[in-house]
Every structure is written in C-alpha cells, then in structure tokens.
C-alpha atoms as a PDB file:
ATOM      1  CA  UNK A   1     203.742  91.156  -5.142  1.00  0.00           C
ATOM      2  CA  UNK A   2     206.041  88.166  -6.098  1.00  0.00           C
ATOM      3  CA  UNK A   3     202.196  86.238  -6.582  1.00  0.00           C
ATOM      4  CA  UNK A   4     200.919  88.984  -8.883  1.00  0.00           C
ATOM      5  CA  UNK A   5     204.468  88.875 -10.838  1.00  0.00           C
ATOM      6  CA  UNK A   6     204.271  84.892 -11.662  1.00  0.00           C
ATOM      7  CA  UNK A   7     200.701  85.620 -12.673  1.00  0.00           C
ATOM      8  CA  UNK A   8     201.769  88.571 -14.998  1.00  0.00           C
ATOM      9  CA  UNK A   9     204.570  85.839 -16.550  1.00  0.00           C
ATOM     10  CA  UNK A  10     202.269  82.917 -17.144  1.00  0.00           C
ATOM     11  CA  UNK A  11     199.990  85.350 -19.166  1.00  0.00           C
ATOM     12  CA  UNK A  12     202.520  87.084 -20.908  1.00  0.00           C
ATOM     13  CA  UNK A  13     204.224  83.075 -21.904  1.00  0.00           C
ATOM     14  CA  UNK A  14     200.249  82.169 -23.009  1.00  0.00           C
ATOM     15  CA  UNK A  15     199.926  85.087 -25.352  1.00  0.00           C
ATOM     16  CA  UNK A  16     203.465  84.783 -26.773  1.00  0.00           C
ATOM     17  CA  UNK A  17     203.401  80.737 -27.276  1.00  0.00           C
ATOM     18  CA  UNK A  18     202.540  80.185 -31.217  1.00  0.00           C
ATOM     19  CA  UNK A  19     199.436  78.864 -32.599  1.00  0.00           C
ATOM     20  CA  UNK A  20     199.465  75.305 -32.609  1.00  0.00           C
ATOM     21  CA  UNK A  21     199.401  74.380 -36.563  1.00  0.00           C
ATOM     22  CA  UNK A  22     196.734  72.532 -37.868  1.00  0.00           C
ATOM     23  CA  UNK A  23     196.197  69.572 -41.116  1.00  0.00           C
ATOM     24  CA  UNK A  24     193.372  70.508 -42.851  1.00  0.00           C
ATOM     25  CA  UNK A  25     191.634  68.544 -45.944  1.00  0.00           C
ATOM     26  CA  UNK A  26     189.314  70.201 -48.663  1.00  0.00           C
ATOM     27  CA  UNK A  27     187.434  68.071 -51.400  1.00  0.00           C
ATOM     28  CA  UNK A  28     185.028  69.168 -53.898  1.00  0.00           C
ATOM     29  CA  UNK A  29     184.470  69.796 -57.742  1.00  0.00           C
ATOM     30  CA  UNK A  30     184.685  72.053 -60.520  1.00  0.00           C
ATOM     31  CA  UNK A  31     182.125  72.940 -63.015  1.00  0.00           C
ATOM     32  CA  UNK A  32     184.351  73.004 -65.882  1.00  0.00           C
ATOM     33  CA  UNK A  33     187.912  72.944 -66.821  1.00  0.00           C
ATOM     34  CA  UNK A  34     188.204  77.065 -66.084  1.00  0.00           C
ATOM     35  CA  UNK A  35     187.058  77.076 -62.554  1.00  0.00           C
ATOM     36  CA  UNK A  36     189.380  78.362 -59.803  1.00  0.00           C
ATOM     37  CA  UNK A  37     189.247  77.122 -56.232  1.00  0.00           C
ATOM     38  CA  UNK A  38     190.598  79.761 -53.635  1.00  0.00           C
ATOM     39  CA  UNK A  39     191.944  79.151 -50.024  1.00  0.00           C
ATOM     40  CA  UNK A  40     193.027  81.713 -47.520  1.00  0.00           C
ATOM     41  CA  UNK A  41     195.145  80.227 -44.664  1.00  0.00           C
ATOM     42  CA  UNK A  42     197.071  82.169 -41.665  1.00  0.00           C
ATOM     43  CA  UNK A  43     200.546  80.881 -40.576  1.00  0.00           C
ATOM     44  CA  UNK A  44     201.068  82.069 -36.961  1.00  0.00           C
ATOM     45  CA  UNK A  45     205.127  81.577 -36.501  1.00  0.00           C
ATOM     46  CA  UNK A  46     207.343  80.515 -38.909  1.00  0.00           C
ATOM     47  CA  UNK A  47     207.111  77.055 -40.180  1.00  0.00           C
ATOM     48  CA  UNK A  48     207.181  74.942 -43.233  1.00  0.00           C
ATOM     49  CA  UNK A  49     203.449  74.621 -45.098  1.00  0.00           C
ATOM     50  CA  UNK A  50     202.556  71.866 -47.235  1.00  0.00           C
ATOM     51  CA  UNK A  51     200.169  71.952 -50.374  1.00  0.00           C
ATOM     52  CA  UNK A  52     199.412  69.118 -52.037  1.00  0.00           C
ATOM     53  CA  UNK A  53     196.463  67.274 -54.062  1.00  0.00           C
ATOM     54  CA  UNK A  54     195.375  63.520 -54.069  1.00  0.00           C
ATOM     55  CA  UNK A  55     192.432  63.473 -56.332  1.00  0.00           C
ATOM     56  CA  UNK A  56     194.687  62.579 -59.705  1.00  0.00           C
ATOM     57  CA  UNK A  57     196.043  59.035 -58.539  1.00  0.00           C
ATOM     58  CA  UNK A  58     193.853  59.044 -55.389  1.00  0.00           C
ATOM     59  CA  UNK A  59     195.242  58.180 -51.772  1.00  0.00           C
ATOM     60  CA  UNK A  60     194.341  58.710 -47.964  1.00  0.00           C
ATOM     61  CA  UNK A  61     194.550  62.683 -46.933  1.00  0.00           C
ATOM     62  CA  UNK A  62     195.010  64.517 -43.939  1.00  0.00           C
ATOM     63  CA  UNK A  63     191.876  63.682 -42.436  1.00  0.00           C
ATOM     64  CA  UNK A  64     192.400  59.817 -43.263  1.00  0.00           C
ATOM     65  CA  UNK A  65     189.279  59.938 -45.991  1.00  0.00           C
ATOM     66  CA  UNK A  66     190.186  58.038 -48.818  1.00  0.00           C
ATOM     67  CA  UNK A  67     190.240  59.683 -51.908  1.00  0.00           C
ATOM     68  CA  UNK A  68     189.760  58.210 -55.718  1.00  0.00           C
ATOM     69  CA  UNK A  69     191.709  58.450 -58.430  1.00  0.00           C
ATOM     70  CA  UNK A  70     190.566  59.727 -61.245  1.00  0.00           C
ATOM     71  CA  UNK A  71     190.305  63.382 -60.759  1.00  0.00           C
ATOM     72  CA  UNK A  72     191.774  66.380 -63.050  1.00  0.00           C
ATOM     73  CA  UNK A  73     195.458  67.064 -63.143  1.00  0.00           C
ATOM     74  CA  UNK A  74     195.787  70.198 -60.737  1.00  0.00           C
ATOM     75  CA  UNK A  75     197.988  73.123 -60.988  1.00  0.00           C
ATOM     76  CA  UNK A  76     198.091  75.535 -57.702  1.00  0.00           C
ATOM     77  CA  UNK A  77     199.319  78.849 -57.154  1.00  0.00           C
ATOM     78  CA  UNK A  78     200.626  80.551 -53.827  1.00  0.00           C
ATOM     79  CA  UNK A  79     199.899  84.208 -53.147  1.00  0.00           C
ATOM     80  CA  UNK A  80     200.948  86.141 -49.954  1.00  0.00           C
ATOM     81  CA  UNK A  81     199.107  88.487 -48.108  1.00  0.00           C
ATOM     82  CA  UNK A  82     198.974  91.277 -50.578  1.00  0.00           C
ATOM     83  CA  UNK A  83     198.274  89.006 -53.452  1.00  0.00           C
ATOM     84  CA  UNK A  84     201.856  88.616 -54.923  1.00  0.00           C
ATOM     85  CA  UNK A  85     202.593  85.381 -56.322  1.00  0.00           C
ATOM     86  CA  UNK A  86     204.989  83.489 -54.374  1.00  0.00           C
ATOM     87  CA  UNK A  87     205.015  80.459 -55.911  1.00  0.00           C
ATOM     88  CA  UNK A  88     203.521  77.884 -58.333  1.00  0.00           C
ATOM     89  CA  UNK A  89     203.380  74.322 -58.806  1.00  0.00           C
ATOM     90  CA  UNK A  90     202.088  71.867 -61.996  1.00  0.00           C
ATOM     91  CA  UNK A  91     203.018  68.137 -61.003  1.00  0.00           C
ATOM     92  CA  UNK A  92     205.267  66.890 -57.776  1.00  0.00           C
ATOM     93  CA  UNK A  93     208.948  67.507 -58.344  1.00  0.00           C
ATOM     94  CA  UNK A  94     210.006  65.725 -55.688  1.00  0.00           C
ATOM     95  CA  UNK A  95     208.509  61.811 -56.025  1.00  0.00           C
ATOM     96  CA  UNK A  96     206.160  62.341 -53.189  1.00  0.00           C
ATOM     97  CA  UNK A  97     202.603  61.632 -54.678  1.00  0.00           C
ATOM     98  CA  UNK A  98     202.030  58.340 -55.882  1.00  0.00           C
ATOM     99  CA  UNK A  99     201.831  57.645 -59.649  1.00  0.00           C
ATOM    100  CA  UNK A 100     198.070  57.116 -61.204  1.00  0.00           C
ATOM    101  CA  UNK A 101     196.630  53.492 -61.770  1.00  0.00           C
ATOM    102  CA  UNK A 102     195.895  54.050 -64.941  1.00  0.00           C
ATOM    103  CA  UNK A 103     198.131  56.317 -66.895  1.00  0.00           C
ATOM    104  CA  UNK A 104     201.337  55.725 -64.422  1.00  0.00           C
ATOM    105  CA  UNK A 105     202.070  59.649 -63.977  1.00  0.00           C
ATOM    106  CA  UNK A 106     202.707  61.830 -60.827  1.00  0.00           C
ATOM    107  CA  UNK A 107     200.278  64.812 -61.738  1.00  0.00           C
ATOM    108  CA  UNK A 108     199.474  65.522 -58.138  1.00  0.00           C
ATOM    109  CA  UNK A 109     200.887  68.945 -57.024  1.00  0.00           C
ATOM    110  CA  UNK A 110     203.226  68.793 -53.867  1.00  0.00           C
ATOM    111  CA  UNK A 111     204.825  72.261 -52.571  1.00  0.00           C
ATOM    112  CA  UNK A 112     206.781  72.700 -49.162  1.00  0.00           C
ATOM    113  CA  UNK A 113     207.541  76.361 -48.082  1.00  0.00           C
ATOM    114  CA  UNK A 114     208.916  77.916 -45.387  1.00  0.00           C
ATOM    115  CA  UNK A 115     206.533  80.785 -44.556  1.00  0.00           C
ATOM    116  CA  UNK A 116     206.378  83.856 -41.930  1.00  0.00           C
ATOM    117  CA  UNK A 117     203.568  84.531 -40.201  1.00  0.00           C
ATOM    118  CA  UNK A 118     200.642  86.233 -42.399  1.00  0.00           C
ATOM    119  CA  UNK A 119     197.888  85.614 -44.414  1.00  0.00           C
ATOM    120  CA  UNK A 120     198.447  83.700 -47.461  1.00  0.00           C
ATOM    121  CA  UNK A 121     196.265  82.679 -50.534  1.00  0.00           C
ATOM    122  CA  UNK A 122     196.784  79.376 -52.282  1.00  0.00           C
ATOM    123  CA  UNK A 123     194.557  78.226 -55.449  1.00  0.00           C
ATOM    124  CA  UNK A 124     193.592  75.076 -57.298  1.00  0.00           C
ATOM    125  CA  UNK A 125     192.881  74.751 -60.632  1.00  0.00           C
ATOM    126  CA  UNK A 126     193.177  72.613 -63.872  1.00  0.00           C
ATOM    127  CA  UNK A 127     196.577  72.483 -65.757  1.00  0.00           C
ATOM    128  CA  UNK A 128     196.701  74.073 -68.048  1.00  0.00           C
ATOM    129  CA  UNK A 129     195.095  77.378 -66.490  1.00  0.00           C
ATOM    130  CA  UNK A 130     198.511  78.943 -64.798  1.00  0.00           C
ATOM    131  CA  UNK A 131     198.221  82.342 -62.932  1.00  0.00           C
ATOM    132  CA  UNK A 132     198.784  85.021 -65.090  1.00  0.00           C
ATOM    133  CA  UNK A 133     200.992  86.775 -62.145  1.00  0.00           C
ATOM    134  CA  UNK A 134     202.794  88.836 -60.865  1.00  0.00           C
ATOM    135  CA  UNK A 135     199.486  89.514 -58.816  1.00  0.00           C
ATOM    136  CA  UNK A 136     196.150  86.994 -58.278  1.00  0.00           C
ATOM    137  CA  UNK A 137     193.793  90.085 -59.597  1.00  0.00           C
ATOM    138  CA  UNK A 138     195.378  89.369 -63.263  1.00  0.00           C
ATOM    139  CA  UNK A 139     193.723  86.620 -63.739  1.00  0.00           C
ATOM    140  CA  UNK A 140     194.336  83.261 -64.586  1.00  0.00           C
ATOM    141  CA  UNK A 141     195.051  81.983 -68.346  1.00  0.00           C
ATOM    142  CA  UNK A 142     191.587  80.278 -68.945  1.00  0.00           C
ATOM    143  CA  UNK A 143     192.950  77.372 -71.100  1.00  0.00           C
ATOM    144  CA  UNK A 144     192.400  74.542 -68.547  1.00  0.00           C
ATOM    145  CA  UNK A 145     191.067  70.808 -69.064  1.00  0.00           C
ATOM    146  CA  UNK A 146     189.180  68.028 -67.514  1.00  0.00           C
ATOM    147  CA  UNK A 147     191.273  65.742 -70.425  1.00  0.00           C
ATOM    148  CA  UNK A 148     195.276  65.345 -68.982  1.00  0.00           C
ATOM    149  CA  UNK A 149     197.962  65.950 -71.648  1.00  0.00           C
ATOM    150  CA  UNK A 150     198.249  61.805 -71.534  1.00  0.00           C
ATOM    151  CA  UNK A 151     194.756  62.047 -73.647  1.00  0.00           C
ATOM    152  CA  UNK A 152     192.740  60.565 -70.372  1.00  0.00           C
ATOM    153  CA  UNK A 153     189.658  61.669 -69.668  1.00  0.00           C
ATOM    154  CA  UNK A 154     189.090  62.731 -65.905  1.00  0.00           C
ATOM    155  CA  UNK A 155     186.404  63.370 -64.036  1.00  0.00           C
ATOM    156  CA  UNK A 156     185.852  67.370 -62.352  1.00  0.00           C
ATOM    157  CA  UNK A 157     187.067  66.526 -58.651  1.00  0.00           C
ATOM    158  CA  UNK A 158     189.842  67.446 -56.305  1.00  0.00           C
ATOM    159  CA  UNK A 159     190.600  67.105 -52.759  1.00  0.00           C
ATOM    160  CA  UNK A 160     193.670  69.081 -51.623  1.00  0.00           C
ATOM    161  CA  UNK A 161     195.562  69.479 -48.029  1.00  0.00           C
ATOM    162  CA  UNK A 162     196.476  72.319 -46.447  1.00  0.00           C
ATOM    163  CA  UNK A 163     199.620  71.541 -43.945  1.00  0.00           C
ATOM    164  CA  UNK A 164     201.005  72.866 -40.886  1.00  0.00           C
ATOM    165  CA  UNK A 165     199.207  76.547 -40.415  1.00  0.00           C
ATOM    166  CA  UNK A 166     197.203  78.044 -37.942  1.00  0.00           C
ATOM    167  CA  UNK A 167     193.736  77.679 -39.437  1.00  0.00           C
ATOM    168  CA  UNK A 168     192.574  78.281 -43.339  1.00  0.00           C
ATOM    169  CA  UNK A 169     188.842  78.336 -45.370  1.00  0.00           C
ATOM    170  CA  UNK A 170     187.917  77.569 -48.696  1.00  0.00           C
ATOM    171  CA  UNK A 171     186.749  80.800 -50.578  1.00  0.00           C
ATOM    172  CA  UNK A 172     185.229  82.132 -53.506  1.00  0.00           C
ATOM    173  CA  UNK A 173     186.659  81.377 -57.211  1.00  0.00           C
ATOM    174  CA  UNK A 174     187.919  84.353 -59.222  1.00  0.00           C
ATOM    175  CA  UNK A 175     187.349  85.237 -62.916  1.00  0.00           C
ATOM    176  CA  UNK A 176     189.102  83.704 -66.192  1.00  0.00           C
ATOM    177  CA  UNK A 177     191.261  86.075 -67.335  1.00  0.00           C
ATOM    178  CA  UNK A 178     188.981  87.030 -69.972  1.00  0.00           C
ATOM    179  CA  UNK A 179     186.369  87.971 -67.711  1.00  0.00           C
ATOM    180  CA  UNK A 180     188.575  89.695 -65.345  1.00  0.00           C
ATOM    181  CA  UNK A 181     189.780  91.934 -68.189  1.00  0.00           C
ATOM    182  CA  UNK A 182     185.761  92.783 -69.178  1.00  0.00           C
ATOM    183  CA  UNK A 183     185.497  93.687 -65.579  1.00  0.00           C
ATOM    184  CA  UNK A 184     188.164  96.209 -65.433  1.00  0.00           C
ATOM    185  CA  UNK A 185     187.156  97.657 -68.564  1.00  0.00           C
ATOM    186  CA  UNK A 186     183.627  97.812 -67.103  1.00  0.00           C
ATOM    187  CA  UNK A 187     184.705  99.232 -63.864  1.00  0.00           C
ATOM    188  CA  UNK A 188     186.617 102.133 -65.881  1.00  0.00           C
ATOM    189  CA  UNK A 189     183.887 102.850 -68.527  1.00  0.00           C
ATOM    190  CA  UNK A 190     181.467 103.732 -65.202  1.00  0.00           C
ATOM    191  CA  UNK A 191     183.863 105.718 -63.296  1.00  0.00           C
ATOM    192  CA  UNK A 192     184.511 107.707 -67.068  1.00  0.00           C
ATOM    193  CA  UNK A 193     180.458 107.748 -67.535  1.00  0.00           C
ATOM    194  CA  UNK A 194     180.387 109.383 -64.031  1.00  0.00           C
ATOM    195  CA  UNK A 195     183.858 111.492 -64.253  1.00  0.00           C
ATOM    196  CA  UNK A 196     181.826 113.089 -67.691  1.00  0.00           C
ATOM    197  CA  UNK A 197     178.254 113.143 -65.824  1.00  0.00           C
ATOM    198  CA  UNK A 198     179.809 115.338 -63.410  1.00  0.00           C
ATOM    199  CA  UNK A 199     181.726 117.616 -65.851  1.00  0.00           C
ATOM    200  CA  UNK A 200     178.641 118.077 -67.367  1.00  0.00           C
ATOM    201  CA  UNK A 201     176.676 119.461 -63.605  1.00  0.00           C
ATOM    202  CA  UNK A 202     179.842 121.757 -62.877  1.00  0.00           C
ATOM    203  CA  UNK A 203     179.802 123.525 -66.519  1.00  0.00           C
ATOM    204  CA  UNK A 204     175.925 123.362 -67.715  1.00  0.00           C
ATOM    205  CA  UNK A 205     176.218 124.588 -70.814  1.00  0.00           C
ATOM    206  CA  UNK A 206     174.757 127.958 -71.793  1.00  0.00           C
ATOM    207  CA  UNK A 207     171.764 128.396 -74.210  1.00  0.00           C
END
C-alpha cells in the first residue's frame, strides 16, 4: 500500500510540475509593407514573456544566428486567447535593442509581460500598420512601409524571438483592414441573399 501511495505522488508531482519554457527564434519576409506575420504561443504557468525583433539594427537571437541589419522598422501587437488586445509595442522603450549602424535609432520592438497560462497571439508588422483593436478580427490600419520615418530605405525582412513560453508556431497573416471590412460585408450580403432565398421557398408567391 505505502509502495502504490509513493507511486500515486510521483505521478501526481509529474503532471502538476510546469512546462519547462522554451526561446524560440522566427525569421522571414514580407511581401510588401501591409503584410502581417501571426504567432500563436502557449504559456503553461505564470511567467514573464519576451517579444522582441533584431532585423532593424541586426544582432545575434535566441538561437545564436546572426541576424543583419537592415530590415523594416517593426511594430507588434499582443492578443490573448480570445483575441483582445493586450498590448502593443512600436520601438524599445527601455534601451534594450541596440541602435542601427546606419541611421543610429532603436526601432527594434522589445515587450516584457507577465502572462497566465493560455494561449496568446502576438503579430509583426511594419510601422506604421498599428492594430486597429480592441479585437485582432478588426483589422490592422494598412498604412505600413518598407521606408522608416528617418527616410531609409529597408529591405522586407524580420526575425523576431519569442521568450520564455511553453511552445509557439508561426501562422497565417490576416487581412488589411480594408480587406477585412470587404469580407464582412461579403459574408453579410450571402447570409441576406440566403435569409431572402429562403423567404422566398416558405411564401411562394401566388399566381
């Protein structure tokens, strides 16, 4: 009995240990100055997350690749599990990222949170194409640019780190807000078009 008991408590302490967290490096490009780069990641206990880019002034991430400078100056926004914005973040507040060879500014985005466990969404894109908020299905403002506000001309890459959570995977883009908007309107002229279609079966009219 005592045997079975010990047993019982060393499974119960492996189940309830947390997930170890996990540094995790993404690099890649956009097409144009619009584009939107999703992540979903999954904290398992409490802990503080860190998002941050290197591909404006370039640096050594995560994963110890080395990254060049050069890239677009990011913006990123953080959703939580039901898609509510959380937080957002244009250029490093803090003095953390290191300051671009060539036009001497800290465009890099750097944002530490203390999250619960969940499911969490966190995009990338091009300043100056904020979320829209409060929610990541309206949109994003569409207005973005491979060219920094410092007139420099960039090229279309990032590479962005994903701190101290459980596990997380690079995901589909969403629409510019002007798209979404066509969408929706799309979405409700069909479900009018069939709302009328089946009016029309219940009360044929009569000759």
């Amino acid at each position: 009995m005592k045997r079975l008991t010990l047993a019982f408590t060393a499974a119960a302490a492996a189940f309830s240990s947390p997930a170890l967290a996990a540094d995790l490096s993404f690099v890649g490009n956009f097409a144009d100055g619009n584009d939107v780069q999703l992540f979903n990641f999954v904290v398992g206990a409490p802990s503080t997350v860190t998002l941050r880019s290197w591909s404006y002034a370039g640096g050594v991430n995560a994963q110890g690749a080395t990254i060049d400078r050069g890239g677009f100056d990011p913006i990123l926004a953080l959703f939580d599990g039901n898609g509510f914005q959380i937080g957002q973040n244009d250029d490093d507040q803090t003095g953390t990222v290191a300051a671009d060879a060539v036009t001497g500014e800290q465009f890099d985005v750097f944002l530490q949170r203390v999250l619960g466990p969940g499911n969490y969404t966190v995009s990338i894109q091009a300043y100056s194409n904020f979320a829209i908020g409060p929610n990541l299905s309206d949109g994003f403002e569409g207005d973005g640019s491979l060219t920094d506000v410092t007139g420099d001309v960039r090229n279309n890459n990032w590479a962005f780190d994903i701190l101290g959570v459980e596990s997380a995977t690079q995901v589909g883009s969403v629409p510019e807000a002007s798209t979404w908007a066509m969408m929706i309107m799309g979405i409700g002229f069909v479900g009018f078009t069939m709302r009328r279609k089946a009016a029309q079966v219940m009360s044929p009219n009569v000759a």
